[in-house]
Protein backbone atom coordinates (compact mmCIF):
# COMPACT_ATOMS: atom_id res chain seq x y z
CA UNK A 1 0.00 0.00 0.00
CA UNK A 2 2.83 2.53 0.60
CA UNK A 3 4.45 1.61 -2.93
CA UNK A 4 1.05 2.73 -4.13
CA UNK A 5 0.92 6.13 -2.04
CA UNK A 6 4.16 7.00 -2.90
CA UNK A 7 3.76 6.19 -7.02
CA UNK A 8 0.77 8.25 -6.70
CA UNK A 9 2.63 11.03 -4.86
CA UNK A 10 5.52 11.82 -7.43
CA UNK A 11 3.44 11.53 -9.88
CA UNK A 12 0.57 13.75 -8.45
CA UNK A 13 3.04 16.13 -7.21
CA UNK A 14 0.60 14.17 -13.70
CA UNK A 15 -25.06 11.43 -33.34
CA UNK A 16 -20.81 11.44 -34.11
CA UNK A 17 -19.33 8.49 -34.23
CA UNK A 18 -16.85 7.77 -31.26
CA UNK A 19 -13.21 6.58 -30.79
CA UNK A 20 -12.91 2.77 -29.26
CA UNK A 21 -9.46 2.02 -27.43
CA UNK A 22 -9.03 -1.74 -25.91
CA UNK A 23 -7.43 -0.99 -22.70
CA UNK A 24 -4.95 -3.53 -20.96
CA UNK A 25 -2.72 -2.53 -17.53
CA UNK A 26 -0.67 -3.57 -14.28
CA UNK A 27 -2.31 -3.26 -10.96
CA UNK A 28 1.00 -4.03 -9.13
CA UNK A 29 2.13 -1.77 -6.73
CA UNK A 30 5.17 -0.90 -8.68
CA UNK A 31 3.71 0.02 -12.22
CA UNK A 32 0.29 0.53 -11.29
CA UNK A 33 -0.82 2.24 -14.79
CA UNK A 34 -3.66 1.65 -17.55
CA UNK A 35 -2.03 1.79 -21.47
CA UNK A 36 -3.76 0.96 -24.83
CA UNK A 37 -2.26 0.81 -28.25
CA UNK A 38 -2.08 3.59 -30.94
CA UNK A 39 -1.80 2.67 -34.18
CA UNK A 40 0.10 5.74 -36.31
CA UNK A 41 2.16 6.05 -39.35
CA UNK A 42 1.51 4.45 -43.02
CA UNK A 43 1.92 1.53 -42.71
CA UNK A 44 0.63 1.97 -39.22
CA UNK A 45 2.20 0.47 -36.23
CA UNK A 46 1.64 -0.10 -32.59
CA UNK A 47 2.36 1.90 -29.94
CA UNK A 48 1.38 0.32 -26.12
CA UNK A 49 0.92 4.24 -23.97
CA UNK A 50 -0.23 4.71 -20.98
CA UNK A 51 -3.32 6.29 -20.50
CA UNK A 52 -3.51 9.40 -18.61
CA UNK A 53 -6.66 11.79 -18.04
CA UNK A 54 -4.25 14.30 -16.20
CA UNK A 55 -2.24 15.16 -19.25
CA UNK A 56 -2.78 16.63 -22.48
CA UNK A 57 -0.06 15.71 -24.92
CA UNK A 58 0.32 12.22 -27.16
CA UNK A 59 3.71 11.22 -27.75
CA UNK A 60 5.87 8.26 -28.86
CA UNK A 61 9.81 7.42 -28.55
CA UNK A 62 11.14 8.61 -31.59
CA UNK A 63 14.06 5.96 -33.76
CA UNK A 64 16.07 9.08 -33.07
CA UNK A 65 15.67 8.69 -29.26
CA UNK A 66 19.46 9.40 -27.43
CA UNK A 67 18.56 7.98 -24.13
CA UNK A 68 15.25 6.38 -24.16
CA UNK A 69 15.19 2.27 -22.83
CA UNK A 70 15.67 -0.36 -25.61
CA UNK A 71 13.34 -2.65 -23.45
CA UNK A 72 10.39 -3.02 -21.01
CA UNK A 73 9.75 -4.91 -17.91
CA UNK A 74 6.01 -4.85 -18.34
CA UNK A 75 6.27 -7.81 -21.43
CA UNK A 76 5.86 -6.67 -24.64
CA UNK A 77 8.51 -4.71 -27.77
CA UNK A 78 9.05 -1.26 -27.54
CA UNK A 79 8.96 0.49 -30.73
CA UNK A 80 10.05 3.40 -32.19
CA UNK A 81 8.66 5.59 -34.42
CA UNK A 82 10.32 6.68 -37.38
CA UNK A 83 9.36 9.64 -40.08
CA UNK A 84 10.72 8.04 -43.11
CA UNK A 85 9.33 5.22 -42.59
CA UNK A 86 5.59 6.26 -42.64
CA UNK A 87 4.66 7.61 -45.87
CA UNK A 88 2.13 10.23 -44.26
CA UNK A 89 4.14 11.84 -41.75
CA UNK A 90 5.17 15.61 -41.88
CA UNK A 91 7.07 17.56 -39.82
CA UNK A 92 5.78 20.99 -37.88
CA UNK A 93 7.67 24.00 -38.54
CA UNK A 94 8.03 27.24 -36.15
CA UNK A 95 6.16 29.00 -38.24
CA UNK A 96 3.21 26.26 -38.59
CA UNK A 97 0.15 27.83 -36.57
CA UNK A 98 -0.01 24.87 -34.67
CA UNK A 99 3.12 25.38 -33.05
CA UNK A 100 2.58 27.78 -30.69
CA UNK A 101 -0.40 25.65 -28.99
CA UNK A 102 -0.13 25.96 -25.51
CA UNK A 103 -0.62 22.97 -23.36
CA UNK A 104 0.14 22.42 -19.57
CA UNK A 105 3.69 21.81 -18.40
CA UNK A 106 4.96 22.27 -22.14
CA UNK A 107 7.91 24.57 -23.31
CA UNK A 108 7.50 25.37 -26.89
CA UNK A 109 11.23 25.00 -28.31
CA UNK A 110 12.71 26.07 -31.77
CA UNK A 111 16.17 25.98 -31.93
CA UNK A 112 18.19 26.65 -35.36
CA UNK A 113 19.00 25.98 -38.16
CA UNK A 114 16.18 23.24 -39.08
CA UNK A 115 13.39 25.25 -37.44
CA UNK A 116 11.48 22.35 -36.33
CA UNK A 117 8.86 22.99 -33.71
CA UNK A 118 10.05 21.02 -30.76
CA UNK A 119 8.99 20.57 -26.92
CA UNK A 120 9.77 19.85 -23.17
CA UNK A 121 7.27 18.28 -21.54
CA UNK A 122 6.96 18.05 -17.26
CA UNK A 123 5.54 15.48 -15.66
CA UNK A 124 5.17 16.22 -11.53
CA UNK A 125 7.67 13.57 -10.87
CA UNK A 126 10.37 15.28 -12.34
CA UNK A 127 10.45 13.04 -15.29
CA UNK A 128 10.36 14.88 -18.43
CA UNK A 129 10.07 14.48 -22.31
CA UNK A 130 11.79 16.31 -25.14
CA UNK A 131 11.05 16.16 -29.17
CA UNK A 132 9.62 17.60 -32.31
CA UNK A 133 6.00 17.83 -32.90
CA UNK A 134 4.94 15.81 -36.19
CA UNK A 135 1.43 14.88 -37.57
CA UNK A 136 0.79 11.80 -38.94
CA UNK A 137 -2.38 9.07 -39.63
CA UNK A 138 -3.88 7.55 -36.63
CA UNK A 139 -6.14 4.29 -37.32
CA UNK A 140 -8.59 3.39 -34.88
CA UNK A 141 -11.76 1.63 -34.44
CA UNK A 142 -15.05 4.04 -34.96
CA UNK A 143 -18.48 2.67 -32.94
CA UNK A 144 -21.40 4.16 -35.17
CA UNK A 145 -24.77 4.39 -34.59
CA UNK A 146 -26.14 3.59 -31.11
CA UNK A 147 -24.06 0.58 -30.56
CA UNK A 148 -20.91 0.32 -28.71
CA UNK A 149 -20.67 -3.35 -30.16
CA UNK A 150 -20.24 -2.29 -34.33
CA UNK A 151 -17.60 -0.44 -35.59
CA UNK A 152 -15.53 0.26 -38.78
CA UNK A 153 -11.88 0.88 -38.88
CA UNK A 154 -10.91 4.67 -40.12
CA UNK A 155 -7.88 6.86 -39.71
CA UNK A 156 -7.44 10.54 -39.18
CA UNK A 157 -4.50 12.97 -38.99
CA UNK A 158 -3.10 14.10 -35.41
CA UNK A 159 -0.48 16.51 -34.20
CA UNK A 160 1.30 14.50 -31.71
CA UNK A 161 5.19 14.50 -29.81
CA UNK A 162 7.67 12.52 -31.49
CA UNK A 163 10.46 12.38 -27.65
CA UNK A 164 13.78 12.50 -28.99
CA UNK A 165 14.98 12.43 -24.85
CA UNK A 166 13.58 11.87 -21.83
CA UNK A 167 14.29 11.91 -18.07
CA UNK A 168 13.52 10.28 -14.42
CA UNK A 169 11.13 7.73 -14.26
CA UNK A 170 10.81 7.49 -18.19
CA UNK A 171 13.61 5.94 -18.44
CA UNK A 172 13.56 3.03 -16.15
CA UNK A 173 13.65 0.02 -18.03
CA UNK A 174 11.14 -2.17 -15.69
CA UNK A 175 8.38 0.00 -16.64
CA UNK A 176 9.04 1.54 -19.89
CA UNK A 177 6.81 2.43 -22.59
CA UNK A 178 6.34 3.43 -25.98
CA UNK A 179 4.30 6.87 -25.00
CA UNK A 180 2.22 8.52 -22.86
CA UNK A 181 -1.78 9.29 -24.23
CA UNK A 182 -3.01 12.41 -22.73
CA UNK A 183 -6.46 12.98 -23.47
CA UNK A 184 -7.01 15.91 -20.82
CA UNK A 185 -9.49 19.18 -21.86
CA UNK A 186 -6.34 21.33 -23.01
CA UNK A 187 -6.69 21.75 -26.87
CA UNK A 188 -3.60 19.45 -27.87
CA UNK A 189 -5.25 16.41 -26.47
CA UNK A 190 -6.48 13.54 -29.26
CA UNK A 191 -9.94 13.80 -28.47
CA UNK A 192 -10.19 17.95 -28.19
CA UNK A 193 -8.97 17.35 -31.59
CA UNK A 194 -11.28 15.28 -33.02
CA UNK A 195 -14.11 16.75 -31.11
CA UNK A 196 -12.59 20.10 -32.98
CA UNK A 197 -12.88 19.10 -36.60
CA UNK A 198 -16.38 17.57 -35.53
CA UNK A 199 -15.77 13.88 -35.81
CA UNK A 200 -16.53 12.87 -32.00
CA UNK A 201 -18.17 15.08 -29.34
CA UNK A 202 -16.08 16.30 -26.46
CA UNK A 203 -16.74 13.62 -23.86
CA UNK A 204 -14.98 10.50 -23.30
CA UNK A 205 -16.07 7.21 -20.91
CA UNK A 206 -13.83 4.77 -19.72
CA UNK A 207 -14.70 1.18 -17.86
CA UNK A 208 -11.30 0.24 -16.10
CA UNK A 209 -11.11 -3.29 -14.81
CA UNK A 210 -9.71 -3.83 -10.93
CA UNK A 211 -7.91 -7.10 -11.47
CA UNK A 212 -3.99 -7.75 -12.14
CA UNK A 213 -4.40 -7.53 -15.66
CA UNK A 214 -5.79 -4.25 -15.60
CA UNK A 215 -8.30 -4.45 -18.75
CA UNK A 216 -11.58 -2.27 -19.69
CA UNK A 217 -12.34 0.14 -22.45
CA UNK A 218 -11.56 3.67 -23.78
CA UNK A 219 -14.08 5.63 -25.06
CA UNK A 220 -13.34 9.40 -27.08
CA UNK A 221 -17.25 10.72 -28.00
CA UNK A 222 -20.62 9.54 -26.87
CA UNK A 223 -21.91 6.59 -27.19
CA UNK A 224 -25.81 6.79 -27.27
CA UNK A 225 -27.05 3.91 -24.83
CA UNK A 226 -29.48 4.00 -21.90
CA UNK A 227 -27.30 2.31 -19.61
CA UNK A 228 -25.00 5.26 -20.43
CA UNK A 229 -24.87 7.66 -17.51
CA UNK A 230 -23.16 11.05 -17.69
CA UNK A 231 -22.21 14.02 -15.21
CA UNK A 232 -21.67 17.51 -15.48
CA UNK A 233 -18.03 18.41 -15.15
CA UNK A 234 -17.39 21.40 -12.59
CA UNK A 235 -15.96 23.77 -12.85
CA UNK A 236 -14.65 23.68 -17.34
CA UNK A 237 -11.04 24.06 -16.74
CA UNK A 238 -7.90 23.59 -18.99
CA UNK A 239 -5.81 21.52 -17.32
CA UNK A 240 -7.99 18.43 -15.56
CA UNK A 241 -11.71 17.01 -15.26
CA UNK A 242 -13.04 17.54 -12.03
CA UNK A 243 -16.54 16.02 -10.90
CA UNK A 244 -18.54 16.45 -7.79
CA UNK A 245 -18.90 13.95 -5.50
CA UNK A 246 -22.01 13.91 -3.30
CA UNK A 247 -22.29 10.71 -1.53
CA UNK A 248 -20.52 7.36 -1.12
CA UNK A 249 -21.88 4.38 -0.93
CA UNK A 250 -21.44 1.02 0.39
CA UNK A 251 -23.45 -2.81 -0.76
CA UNK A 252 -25.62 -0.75 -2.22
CA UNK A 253 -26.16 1.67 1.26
CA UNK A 254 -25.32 5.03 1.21
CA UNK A 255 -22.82 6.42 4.35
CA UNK A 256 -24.37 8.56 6.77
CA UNK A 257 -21.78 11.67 5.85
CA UNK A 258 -22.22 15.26 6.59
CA UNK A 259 -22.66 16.78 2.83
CA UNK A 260 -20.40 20.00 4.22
CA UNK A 261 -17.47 16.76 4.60
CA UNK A 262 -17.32 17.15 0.18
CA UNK A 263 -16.53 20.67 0.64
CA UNK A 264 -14.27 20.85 3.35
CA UNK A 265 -11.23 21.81 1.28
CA UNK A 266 -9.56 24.00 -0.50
CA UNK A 267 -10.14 22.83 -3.94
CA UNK A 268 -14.00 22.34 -2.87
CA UNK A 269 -14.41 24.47 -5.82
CA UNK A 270 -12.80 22.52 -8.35
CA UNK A 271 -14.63 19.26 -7.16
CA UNK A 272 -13.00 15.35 -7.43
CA UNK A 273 -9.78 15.10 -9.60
CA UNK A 274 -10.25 12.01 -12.15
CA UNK A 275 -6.84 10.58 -12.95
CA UNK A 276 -6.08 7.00 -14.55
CA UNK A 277 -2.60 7.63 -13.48
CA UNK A 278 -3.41 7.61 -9.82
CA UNK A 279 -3.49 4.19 -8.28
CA UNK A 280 -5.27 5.06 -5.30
CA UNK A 281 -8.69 7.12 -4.14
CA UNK A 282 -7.53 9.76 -2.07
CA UNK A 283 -10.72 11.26 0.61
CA UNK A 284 -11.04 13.96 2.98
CA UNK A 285 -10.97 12.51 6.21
CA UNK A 286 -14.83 12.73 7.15
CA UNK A 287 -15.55 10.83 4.54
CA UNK A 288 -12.44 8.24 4.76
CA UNK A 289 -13.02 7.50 8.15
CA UNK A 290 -17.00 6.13 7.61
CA UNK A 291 -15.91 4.70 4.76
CA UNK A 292 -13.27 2.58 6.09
CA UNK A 293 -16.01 1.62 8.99
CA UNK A 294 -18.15 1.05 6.59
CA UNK A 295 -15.86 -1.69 5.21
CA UNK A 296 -14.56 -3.07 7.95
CA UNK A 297 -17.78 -3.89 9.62
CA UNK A 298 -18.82 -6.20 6.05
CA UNK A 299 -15.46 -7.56 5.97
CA UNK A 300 -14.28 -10.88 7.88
CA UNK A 301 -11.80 -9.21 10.65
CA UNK A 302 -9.34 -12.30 10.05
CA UNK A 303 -8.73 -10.99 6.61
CA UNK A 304 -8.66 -7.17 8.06
């Protein structure tokens, strides 16, 4: 449990048609992420990222990479990607309007003589991640209709990091990865892009298994279903979803919890942080503490 607390700490300290993503994942204590695979480039290729709500930008290793591992712990090839080798790729230039698009934690870069619009990107654990932007195809699975069980397979073009370097915990070989998938509000994310040239609407849904395996879906759009529940976001900000939480509930039985517990804080106004990159559910203490009872009292005490 403190493994857990303390990966969640340094990183804390991170009718359209809709956008399907299979998602797979480690619930250990050590790696505790969610990732999917992107498919970019033509011919396209797979990318395993991890999946993060609490981040805007996309990116991928680059083949040009100085520093970035050669292997992962977690079980499956790293790959790289590489310009030449996808027919459809196309570099951004300083003086490309999309260049200057601001996103959190990024440092627009654009250093002579090739003029290529590159980036830093900070992660609250330090770790950071350094490239060129580049657009390029991405092919992924569209659910039409009313159904989340038909789709078609379809591609569009995204502006996305290419990391060229990276630092801290990026570069650890027992959990490395190809990318990281932001897909927060700011307006470099995948699915404000989409949502901008009017192929999805701006809402995502995700189911997220619990076991070792991780496992679940990734949804970018609206899928039209009655089982389908949504919430109001509060307040619209730039930088992370927040919801508001009202009441927690336990078999089915709502805690007996003082509603002025959910707005105890200071960020009372910004409401419930959603992160897939946190492995843990952090609570005020009036409502941790019922909670916990609430637990406790269903749960054998030999297995406490």
């Amino acid at each position: 449990m403190e493994t857990l607390r303390v990966h969640d700490r340094t990183r804390n300290s991170q009718i359209l048609a809709a956008v399907n993503f299979p998602v797979q994942g480690k619930g250990n204590s050590v790696v505790g992420m969610y990732t999917t695979i992107v498919k970019l480039g033509s011919p396209p290729r797979d990318y395993t990222v991890m999946i993060d709500t609490g981040s805007d930008l996309l990116w991928v290793s680059c083949s040009s990479c100085d520093n970035c591992p050669q292997s992962s712990g977690l079980g499956f090839k790293l790959n790289f990607f590489d310009m030449v080798g996808s027919s459809t790729a196309a570099s951004i230039l300083c003086s490309d309007r999309l260049c200057p698009i601001g996103v959190q934690g990024a440092v627009v870069r654009c250093p002579p003589p090739t003029k290529q619009c590159g980036y830093t990107y900070g992660y609250v654990d330090n770790s950071t991640t350094s490239g060129v932007y580049v657009i390029d195809e991405m092919h992924y699975d569209m659910i039409l209709g009313q159904s989340s069980h038909s789709g078609v397979n379809t591609s569009g073009t995204v502006f996305f990091g290419c990391s060229t370097h990276q630092d801290g915990g990026l570069t650890e070989t027992s959990r490395a990865i190809d990318g990281i998938f932001g897909f927060g509000p700011g307006p470099l994310s995948v699915v404000s892009q989409l949502s901008a040239r009017g192929t999805i609407p701006r809402a995502f849904s995700h189911c997220l298994k619990g076991d070792g395996n991780g496992g679940g879906i990734l949804v970018l759009g609206a899928v039209v279903e009655p089982s389908i529940v949504y919430s109001p976001l509060v307040p619209p900000s730039q930088q992370h979803y927040y919801l508001k939480l009202e009441s927690v509930a336990v078999n089915g039985l709502p805690l007996s919890i003082n509603p002025d517990a959910f707005a105890s804080t200071k960020y009372a106004d910004r409401g419930t942080t959603i992160d897939s990159g946190t492995a843990l559910a952090y609570l005020v203490q009036a409502v941790y503490d019922p909670l916990i009872a609430a637990v406790r009292f269903l749960v054998p005490s030999r297995i406490h």
